[in-house]
N, C-alpha and C. Protein backbone atom coordinates (compact mmCIF):
# COMPACT_ATOMS: atom_id res chain seq x y z
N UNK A 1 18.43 -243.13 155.12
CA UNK A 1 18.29 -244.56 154.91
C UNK A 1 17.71 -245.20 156.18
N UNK A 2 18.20 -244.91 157.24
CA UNK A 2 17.90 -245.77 158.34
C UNK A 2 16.56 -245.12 159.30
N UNK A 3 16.21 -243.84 158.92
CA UNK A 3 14.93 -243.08 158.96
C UNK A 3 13.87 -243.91 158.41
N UNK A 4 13.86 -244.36 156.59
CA UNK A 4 13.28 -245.12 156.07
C UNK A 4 12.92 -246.24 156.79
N UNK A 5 13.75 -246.90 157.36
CA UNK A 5 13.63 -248.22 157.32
C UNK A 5 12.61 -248.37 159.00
N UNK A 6 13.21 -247.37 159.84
CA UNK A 6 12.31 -246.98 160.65
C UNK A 6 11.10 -246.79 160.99
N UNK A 7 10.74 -246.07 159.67
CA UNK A 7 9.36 -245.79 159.45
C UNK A 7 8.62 -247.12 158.84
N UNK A 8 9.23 -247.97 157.89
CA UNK A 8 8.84 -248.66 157.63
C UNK A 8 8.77 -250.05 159.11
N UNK A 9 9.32 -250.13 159.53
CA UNK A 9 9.49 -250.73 160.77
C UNK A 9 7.95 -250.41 161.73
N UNK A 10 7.95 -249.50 161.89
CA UNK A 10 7.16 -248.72 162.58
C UNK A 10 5.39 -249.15 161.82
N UNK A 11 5.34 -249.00 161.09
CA UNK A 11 4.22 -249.19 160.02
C UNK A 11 4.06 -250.65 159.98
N UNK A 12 4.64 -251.41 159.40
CA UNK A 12 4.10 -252.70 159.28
C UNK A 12 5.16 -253.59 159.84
N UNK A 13 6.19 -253.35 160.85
CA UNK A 13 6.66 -254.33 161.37
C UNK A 13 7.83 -255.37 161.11
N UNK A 14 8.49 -256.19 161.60
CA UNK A 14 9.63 -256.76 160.80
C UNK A 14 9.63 -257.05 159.76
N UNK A 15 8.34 -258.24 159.36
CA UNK A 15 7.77 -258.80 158.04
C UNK A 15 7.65 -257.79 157.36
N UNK A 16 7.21 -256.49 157.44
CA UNK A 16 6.59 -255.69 156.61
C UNK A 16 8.37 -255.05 155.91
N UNK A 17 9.27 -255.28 156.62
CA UNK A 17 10.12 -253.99 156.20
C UNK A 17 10.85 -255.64 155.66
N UNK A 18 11.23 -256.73 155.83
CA UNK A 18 11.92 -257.43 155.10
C UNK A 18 10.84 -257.69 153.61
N UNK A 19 10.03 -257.47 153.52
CA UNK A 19 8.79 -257.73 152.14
C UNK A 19 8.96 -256.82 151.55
N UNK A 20 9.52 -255.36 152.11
CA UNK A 20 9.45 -254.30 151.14
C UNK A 20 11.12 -253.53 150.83
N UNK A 21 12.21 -253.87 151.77
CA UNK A 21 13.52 -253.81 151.51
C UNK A 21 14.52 -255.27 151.32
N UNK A 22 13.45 -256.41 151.31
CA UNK A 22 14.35 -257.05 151.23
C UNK A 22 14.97 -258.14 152.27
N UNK A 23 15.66 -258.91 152.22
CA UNK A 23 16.34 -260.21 153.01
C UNK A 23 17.95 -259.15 153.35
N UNK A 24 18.48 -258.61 152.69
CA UNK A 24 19.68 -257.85 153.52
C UNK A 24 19.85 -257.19 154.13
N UNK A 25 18.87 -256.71 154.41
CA UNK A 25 18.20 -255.54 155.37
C UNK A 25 17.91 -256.02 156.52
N UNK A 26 17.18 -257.49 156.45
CA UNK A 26 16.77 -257.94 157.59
C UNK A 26 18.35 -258.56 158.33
N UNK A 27 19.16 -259.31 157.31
CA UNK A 27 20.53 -259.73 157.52
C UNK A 27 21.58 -258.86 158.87
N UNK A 28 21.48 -257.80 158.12
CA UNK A 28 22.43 -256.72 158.21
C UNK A 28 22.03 -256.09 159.93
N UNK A 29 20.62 -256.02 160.06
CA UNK A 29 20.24 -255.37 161.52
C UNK A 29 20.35 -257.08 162.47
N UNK A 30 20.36 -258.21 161.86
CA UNK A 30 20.63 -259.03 163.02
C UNK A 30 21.88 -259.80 163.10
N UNK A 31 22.81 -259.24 161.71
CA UNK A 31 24.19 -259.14 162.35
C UNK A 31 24.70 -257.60 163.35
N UNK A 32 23.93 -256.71 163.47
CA UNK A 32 24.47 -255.88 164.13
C UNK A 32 24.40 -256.26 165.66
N UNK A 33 23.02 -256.72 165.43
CA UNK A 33 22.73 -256.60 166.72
C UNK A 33 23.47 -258.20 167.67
N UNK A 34 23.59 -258.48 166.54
CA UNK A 34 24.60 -259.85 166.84
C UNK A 34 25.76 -259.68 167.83
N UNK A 35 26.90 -258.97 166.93
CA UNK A 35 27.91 -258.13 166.95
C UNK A 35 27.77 -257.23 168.28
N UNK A 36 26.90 -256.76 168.33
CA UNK A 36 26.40 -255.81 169.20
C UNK A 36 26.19 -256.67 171.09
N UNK A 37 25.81 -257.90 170.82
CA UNK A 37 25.52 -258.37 171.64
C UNK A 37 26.69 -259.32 172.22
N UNK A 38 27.32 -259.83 171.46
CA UNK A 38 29.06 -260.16 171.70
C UNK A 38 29.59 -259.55 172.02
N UNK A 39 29.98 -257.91 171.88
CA UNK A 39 30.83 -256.92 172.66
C UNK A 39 30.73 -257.16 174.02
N UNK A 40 29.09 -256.48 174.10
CA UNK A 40 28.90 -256.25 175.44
C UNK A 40 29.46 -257.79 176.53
N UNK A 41 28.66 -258.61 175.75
CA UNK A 41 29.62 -260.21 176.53
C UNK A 41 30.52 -259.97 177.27
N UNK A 42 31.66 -259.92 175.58
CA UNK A 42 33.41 -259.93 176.42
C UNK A 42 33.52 -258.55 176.80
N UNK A 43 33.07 -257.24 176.92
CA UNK A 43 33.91 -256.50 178.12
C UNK A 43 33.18 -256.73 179.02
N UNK A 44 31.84 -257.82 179.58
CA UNK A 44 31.57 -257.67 181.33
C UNK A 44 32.37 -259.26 181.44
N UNK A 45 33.04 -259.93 180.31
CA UNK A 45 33.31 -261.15 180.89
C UNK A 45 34.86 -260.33 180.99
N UNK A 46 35.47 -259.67 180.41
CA UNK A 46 36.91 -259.12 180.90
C UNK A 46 36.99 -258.15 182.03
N UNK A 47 35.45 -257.65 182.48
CA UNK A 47 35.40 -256.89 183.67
C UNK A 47 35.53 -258.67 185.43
N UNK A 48 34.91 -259.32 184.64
CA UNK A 48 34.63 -260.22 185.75
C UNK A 48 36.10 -260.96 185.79
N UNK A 49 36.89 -260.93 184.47
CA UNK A 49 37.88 -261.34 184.87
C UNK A 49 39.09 -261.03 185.78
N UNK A 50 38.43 -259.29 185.36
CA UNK A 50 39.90 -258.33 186.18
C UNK A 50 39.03 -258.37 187.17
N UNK A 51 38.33 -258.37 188.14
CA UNK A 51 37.54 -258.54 189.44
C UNK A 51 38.05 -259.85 190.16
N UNK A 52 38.31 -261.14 189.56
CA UNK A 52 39.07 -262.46 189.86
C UNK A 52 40.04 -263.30 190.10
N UNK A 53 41.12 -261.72 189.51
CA UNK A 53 42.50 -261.72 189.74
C UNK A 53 43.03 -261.34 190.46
């Protein structure tokens, strides 16, 4: 699945892979990366916290 979407990625690009899989597809990789990008946040903001104490 995520090979697919790769390739399709690869080939014609964001537009190209939300035109040909779809709006949940596009959803789903920018809640990950969402998600993905909030982690990292709070453990360097709980690293800076234990550094402050």
């Amino acid at each position: 699945m995520l090979k697919r979407y790769k390739a399709i990625y690869k080939e014609a690009g964001f537009k190209g892979l939300i035109e040909k899989e779809g709006w949940k597809v596009g959803l789903l990789l920018f809640s990950f990366f969402l998600v993905k990008g909030l982690l990292w946040l709070a453990v360097f903001y709980g690293l800076f916290e234990v550094a402050t104490a």
